[in-house]
PDB file of N, CA and C in Angstrom:
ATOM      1  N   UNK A   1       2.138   5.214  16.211  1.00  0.00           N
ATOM      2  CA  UNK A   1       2.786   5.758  15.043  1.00  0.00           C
ATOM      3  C   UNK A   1       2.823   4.725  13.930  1.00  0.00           C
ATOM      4  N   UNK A   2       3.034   3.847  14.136  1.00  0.00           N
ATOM      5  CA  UNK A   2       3.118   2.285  13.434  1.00  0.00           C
ATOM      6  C   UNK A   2       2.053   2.602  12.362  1.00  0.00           C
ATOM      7  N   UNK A   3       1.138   2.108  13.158  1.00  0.00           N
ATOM      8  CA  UNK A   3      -0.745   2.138  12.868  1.00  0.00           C
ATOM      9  C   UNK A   3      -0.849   3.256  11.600  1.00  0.00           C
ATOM     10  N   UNK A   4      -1.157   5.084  11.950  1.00  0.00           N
ATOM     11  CA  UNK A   4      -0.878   5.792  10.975  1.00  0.00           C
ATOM     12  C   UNK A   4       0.053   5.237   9.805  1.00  0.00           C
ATOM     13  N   UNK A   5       1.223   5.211   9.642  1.00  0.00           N
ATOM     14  CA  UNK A   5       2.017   4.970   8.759  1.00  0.00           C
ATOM     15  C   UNK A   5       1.540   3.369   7.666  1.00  0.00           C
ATOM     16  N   UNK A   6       1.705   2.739   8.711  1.00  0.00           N
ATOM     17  CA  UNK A   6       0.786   1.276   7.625  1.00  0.00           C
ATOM     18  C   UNK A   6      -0.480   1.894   7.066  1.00  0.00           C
ATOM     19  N   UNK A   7      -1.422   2.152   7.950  1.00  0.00           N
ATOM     20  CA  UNK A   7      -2.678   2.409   7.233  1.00  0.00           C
ATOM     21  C   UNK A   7      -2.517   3.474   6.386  1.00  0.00           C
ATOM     22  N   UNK A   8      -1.194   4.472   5.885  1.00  0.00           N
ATOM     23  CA  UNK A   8      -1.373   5.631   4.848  1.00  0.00           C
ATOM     24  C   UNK A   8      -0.244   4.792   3.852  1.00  0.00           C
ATOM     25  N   UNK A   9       0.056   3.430   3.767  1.00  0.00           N
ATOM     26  CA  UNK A   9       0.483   2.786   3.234  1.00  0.00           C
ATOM     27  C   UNK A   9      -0.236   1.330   2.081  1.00  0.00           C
ATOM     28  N   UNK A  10      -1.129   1.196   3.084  1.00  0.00           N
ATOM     29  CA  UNK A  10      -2.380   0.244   2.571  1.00  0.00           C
ATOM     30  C   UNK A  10      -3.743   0.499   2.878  1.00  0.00           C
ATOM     31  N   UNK A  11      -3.671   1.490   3.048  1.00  0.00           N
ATOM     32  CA  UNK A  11      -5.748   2.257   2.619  1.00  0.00           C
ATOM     33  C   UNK A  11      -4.969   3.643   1.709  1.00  0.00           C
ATOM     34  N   UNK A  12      -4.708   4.910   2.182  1.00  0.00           N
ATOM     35  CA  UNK A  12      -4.895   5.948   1.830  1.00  0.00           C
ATOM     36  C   UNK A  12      -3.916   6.216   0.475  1.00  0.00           C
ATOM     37  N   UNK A  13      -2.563   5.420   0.009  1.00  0.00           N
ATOM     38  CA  UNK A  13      -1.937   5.440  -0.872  1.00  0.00           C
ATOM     39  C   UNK A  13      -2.163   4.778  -2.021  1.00  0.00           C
ATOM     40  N   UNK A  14      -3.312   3.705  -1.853  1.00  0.00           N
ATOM     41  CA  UNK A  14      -3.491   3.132  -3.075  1.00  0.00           C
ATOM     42  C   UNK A  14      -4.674   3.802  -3.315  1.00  0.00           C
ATOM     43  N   UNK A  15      -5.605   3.986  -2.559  1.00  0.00           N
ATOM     44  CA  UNK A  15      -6.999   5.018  -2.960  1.00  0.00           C
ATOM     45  C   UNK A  15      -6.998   5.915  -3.225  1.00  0.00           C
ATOM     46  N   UNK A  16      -5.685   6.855  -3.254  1.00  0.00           N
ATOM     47  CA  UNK A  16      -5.318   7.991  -4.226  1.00  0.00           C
ATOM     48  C   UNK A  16      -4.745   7.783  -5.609  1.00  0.00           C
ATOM     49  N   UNK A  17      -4.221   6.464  -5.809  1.00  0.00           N
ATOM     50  CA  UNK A  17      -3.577   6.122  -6.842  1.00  0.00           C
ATOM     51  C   UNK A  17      -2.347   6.601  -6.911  1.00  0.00           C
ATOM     52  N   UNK A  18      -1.557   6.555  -5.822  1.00  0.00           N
ATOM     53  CA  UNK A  18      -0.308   7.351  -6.279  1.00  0.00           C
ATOM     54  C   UNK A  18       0.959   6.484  -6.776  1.00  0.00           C
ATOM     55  N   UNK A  19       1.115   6.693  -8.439  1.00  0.00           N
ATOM     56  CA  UNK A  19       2.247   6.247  -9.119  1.00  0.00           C
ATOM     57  C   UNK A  19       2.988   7.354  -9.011  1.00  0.00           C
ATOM     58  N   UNK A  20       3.000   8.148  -8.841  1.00  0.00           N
ATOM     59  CA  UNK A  20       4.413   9.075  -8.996  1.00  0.00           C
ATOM     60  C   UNK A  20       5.368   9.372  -8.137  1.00  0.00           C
ATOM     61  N   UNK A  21       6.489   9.574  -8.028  1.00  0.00           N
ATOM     62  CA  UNK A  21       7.278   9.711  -6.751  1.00  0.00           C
ATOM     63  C   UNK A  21       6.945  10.773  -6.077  1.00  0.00           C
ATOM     64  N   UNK A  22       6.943  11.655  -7.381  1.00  0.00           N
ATOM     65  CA  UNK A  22       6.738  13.386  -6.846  1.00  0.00           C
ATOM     66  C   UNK A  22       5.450  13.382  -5.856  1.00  0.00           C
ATOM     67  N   UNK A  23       4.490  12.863  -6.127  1.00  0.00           N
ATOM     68  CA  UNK A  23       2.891  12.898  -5.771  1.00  0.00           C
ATOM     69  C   UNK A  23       2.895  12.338  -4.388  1.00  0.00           C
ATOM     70  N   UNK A  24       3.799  10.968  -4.310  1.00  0.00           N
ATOM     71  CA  UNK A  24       4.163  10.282  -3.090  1.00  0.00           C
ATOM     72  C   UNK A  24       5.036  11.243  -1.774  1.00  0.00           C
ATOM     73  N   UNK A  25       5.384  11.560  -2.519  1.00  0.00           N
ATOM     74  CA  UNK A  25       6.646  12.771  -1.585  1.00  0.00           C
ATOM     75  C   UNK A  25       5.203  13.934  -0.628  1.00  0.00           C
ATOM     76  N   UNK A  26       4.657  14.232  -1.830  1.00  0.00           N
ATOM     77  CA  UNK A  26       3.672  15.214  -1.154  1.00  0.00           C
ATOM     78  C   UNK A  26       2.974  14.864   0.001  1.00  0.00           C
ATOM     79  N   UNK A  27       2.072  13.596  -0.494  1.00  0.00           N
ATOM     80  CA  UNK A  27       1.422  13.598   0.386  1.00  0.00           C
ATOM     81  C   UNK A  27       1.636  12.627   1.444  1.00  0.00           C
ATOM     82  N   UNK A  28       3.045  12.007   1.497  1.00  0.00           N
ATOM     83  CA  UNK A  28       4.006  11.430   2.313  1.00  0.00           C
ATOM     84  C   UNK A  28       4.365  12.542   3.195  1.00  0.00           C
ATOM     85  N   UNK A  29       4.390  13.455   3.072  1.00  0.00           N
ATOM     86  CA  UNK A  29       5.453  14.563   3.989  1.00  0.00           C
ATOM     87  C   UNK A  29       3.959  15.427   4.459  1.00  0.00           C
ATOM     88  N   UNK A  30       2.643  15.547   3.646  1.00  0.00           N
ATOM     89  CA  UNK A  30       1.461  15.725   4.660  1.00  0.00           C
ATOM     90  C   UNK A  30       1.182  14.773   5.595  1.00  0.00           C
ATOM     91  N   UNK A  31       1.751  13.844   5.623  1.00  0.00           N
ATOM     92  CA  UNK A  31       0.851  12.606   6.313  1.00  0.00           C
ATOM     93  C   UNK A  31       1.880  12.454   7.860  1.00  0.00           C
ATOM     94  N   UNK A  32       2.819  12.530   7.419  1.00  0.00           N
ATOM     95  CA  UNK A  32       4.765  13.352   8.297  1.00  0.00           C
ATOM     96  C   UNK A  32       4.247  14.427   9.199  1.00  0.00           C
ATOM     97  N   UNK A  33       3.641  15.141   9.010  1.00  0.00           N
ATOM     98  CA  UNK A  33       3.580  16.684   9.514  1.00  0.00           C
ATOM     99  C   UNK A  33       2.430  16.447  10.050  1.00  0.00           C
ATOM    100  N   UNK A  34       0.834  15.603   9.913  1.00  0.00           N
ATOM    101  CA  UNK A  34       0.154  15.330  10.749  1.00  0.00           C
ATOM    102  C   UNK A  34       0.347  14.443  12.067  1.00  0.00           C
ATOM    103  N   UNK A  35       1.631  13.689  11.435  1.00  0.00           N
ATOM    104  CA  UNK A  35       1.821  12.633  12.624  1.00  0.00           C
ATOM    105  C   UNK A  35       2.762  13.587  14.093  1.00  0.00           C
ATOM    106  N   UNK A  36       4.014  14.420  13.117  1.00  0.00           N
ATOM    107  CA  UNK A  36       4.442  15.181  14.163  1.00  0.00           C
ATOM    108  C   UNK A  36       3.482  15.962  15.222  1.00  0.00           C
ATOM    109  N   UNK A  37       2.425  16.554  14.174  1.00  0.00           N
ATOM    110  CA  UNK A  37       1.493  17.576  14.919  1.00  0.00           C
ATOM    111  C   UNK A  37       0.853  16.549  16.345  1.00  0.00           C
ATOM    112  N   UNK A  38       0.064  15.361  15.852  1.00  0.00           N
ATOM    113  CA  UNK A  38      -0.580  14.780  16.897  1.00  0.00           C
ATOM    114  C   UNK A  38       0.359  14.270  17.621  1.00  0.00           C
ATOM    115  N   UNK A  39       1.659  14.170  17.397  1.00  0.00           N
ATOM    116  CA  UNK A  39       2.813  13.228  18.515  1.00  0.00           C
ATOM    117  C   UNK A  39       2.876  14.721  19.563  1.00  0.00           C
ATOM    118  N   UNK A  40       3.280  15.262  18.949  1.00  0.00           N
ATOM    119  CA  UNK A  40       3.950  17.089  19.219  1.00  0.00           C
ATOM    120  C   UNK A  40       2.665  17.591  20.530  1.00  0.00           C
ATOM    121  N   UNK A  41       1.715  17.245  20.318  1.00  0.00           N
ATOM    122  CA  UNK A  41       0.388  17.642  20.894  1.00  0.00           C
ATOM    123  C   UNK A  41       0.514  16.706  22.335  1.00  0.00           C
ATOM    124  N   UNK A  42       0.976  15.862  22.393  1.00  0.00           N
ATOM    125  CA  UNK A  42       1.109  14.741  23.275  1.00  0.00           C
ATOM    126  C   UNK A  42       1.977  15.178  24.363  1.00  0.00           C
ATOM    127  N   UNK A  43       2.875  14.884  23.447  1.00  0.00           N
ATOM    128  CA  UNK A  43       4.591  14.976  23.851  1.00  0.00           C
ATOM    129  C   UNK A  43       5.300  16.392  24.255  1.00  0.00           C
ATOM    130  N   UNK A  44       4.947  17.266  23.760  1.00  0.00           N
ATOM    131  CA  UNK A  44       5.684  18.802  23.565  1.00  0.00           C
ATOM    132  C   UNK A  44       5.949  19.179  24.973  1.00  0.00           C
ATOM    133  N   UNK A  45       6.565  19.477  25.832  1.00  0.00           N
ATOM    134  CA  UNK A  45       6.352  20.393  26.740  1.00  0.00           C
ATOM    135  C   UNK A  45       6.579  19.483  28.223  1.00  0.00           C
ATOM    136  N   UNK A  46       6.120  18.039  27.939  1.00  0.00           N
ATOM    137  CA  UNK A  46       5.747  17.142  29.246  1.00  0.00           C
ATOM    138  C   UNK A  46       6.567  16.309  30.116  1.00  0.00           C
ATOM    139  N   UNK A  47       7.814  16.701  29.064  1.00  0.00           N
ATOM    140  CA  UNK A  47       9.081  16.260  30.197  1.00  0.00           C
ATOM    141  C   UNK A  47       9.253  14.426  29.910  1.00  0.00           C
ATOM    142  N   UNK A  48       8.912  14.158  29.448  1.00  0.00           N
ATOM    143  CA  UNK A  48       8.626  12.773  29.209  1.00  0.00           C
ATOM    144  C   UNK A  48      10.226  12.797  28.185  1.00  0.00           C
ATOM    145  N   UNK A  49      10.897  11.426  28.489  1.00  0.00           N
ATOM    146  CA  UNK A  49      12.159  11.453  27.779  1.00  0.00           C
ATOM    147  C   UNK A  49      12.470  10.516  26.843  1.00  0.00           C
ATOM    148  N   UNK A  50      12.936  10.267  26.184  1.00  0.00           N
ATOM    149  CA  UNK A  50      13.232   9.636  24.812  1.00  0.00           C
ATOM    150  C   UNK A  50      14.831   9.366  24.574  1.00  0.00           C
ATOM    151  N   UNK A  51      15.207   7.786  24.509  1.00  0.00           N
ATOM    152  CA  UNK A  51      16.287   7.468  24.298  1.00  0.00           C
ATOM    153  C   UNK A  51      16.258   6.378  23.271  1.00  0.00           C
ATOM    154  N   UNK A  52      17.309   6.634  22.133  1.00  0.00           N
ATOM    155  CA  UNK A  52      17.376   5.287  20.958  1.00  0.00           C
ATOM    156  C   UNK A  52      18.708   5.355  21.062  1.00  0.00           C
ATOM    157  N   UNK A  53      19.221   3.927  21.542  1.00  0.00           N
ATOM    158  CA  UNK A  53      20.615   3.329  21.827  1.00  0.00           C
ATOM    159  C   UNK A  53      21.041   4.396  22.660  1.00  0.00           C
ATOM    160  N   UNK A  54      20.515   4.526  23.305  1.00  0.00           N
ATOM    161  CA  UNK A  54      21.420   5.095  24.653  1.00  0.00           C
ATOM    162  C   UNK A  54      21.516   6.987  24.696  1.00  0.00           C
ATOM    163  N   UNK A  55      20.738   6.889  23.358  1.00  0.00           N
ATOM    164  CA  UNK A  55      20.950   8.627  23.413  1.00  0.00           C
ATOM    165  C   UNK A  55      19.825   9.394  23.432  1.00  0.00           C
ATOM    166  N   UNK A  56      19.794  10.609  24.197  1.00  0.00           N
ATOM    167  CA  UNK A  56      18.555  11.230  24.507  1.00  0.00           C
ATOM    168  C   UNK A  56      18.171  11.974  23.054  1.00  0.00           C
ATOM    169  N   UNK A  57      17.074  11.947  23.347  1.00  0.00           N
ATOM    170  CA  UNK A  57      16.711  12.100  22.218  1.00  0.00           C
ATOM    171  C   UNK A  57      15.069  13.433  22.182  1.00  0.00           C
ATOM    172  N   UNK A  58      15.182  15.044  21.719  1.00  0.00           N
ATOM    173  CA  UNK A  58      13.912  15.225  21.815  1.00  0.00           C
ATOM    174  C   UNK A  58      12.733  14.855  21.485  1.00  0.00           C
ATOM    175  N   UNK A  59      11.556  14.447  21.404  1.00  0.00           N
ATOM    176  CA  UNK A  59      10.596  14.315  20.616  1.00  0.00           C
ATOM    177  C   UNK A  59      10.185  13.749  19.684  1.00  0.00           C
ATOM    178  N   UNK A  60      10.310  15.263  19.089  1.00  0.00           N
ATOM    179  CA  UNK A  60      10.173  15.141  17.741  1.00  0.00           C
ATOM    180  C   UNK A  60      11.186  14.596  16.632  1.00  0.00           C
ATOM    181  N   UNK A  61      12.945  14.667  17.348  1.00  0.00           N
ATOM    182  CA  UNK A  61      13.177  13.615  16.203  1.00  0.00           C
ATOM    183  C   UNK A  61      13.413  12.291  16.773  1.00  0.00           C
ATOM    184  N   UNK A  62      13.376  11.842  17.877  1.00  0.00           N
ATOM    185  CA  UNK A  62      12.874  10.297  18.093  1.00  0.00           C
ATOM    186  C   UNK A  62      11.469  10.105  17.514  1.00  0.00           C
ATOM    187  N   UNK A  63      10.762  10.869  17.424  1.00  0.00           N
ATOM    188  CA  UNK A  63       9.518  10.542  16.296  1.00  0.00           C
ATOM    189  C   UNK A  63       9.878  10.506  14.771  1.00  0.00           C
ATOM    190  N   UNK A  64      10.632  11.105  14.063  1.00  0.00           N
ATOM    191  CA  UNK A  64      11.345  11.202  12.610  1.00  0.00           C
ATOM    192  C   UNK A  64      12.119   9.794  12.512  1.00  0.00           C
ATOM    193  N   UNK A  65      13.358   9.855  13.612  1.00  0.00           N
ATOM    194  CA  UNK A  65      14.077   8.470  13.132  1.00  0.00           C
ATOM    195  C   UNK A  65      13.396   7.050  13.048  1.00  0.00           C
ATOM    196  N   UNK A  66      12.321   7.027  14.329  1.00  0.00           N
ATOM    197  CA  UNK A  66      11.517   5.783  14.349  1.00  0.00           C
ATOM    198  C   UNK A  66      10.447   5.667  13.261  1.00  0.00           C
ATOM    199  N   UNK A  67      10.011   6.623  13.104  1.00  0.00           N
ATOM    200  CA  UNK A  67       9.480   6.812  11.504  1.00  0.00           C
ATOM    201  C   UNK A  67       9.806   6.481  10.121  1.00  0.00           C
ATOM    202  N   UNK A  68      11.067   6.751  10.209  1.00  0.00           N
ATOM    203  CA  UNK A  68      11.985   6.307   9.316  1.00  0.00           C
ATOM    204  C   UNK A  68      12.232   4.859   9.193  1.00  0.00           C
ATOM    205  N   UNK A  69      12.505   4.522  10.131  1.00  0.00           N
ATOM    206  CA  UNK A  69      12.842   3.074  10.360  1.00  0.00           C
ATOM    207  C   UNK A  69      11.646   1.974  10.033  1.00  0.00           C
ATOM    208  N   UNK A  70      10.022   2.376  10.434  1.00  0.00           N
ATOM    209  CA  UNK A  70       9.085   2.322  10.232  1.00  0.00           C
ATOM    210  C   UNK A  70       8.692   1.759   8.862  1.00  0.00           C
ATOM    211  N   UNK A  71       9.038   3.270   8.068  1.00  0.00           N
ATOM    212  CA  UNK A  71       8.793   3.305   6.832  1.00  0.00           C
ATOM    213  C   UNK A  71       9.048   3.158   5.641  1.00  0.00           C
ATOM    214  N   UNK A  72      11.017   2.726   5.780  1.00  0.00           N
ATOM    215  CA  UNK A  72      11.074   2.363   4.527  1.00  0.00           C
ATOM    216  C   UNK A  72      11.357   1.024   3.992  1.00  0.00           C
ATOM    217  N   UNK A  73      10.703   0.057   4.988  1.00  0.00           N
ATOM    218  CA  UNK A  73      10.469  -1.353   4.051  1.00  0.00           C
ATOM    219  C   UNK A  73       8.799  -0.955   3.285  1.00  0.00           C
ATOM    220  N   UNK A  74       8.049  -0.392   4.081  1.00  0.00           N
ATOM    221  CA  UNK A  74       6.416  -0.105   3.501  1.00  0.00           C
ATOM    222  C   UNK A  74       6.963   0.772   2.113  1.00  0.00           C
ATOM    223  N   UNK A  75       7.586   1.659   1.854  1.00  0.00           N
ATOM    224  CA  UNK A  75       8.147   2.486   0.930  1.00  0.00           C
ATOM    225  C   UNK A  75       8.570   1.500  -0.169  1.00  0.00           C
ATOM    226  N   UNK A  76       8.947   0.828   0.161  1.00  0.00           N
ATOM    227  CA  UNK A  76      10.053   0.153  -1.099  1.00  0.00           C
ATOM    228  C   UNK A  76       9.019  -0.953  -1.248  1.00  0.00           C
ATOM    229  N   UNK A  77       7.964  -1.743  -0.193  1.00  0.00           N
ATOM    230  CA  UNK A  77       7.032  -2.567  -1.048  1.00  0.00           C
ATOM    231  C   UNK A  77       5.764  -1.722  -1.786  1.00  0.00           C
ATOM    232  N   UNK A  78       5.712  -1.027  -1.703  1.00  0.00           N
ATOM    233  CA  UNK A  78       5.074   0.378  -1.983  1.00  0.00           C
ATOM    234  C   UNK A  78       5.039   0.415  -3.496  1.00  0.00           C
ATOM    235  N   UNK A  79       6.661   0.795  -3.846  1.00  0.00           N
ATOM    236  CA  UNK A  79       6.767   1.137  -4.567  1.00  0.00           C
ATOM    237  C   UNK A  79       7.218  -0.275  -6.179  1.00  0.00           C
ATOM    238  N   UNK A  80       7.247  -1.322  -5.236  1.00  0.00           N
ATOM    239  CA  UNK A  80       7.127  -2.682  -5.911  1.00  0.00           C
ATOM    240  C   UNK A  80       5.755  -2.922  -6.343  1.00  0.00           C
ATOM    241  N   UNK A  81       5.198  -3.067  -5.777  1.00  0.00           N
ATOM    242  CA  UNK A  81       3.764  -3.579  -5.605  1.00  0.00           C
ATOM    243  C   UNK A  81       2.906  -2.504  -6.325  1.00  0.00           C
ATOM    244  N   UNK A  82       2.845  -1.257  -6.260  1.00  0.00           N
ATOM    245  CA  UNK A  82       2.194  -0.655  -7.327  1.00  0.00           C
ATOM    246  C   UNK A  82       2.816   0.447  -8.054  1.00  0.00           C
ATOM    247  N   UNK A  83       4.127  -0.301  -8.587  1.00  0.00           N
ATOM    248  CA  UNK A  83       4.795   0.582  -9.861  1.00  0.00           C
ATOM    249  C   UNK A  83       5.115   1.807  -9.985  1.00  0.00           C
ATOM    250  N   UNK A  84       5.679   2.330  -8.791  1.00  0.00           N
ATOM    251  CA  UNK A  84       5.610   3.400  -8.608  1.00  0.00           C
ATOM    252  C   UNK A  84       6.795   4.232  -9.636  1.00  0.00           C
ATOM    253  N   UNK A  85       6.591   5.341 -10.502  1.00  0.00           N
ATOM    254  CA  UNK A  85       7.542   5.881 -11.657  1.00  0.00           C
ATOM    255  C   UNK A  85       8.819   6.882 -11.085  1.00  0.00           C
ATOM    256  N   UNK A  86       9.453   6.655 -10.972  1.00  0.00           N
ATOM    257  CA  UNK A  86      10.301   7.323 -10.269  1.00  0.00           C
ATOM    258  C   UNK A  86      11.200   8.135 -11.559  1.00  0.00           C
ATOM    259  N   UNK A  87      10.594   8.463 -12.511  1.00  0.00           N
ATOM    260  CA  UNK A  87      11.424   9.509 -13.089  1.00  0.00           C
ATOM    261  C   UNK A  87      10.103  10.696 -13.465  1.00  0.00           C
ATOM    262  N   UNK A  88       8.680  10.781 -13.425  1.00  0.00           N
ATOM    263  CA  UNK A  88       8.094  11.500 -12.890  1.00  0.00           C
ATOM    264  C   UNK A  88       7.766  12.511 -11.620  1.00  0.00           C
TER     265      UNK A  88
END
């Protein structure tokens, strides 16, 4: 999950050029919904269990929170590093 998220952080976000928040959101939350799909594809169904600090956790949102956690130092150098407009 790591891997995806860096690399749509430093290949696929600057080779789109995305200054805008709005634009970032989009194809931030496509890039979200591919990762669920291929985790989801894995994971769905297989009984396999998931705990963060002690609490069970389904899936898919132990895939969201660790995602989260993941993503928003890359987000905020992101948005340092190539100017991102946040009132667009």
């Amino acid at each position: 999950m790591w891997a995806s998220i860096c690399a749509a952080y430093t290949l696929l976000y600057p080779a789109l050029s995305l200054t805008s928040l709005k634009r970032l959101v989009v194809v931030d939350s496509a890039v979200t919904v591919a990762l669920l799909v291929v985790i989801g594809v894995v994971y769905a169904g297989s009984g396999i269990g998931f705990s963060l600090f002690g609490l069970a956790l389904p899936w898919w949102l132990y895939t969201l929170v660790t995602g989260i956690v993941i993503e928003v130092p890359l987000f905020i150098w992101y948005c340092r590093a190539y100017g991102v407009d946040f009132d667009s």
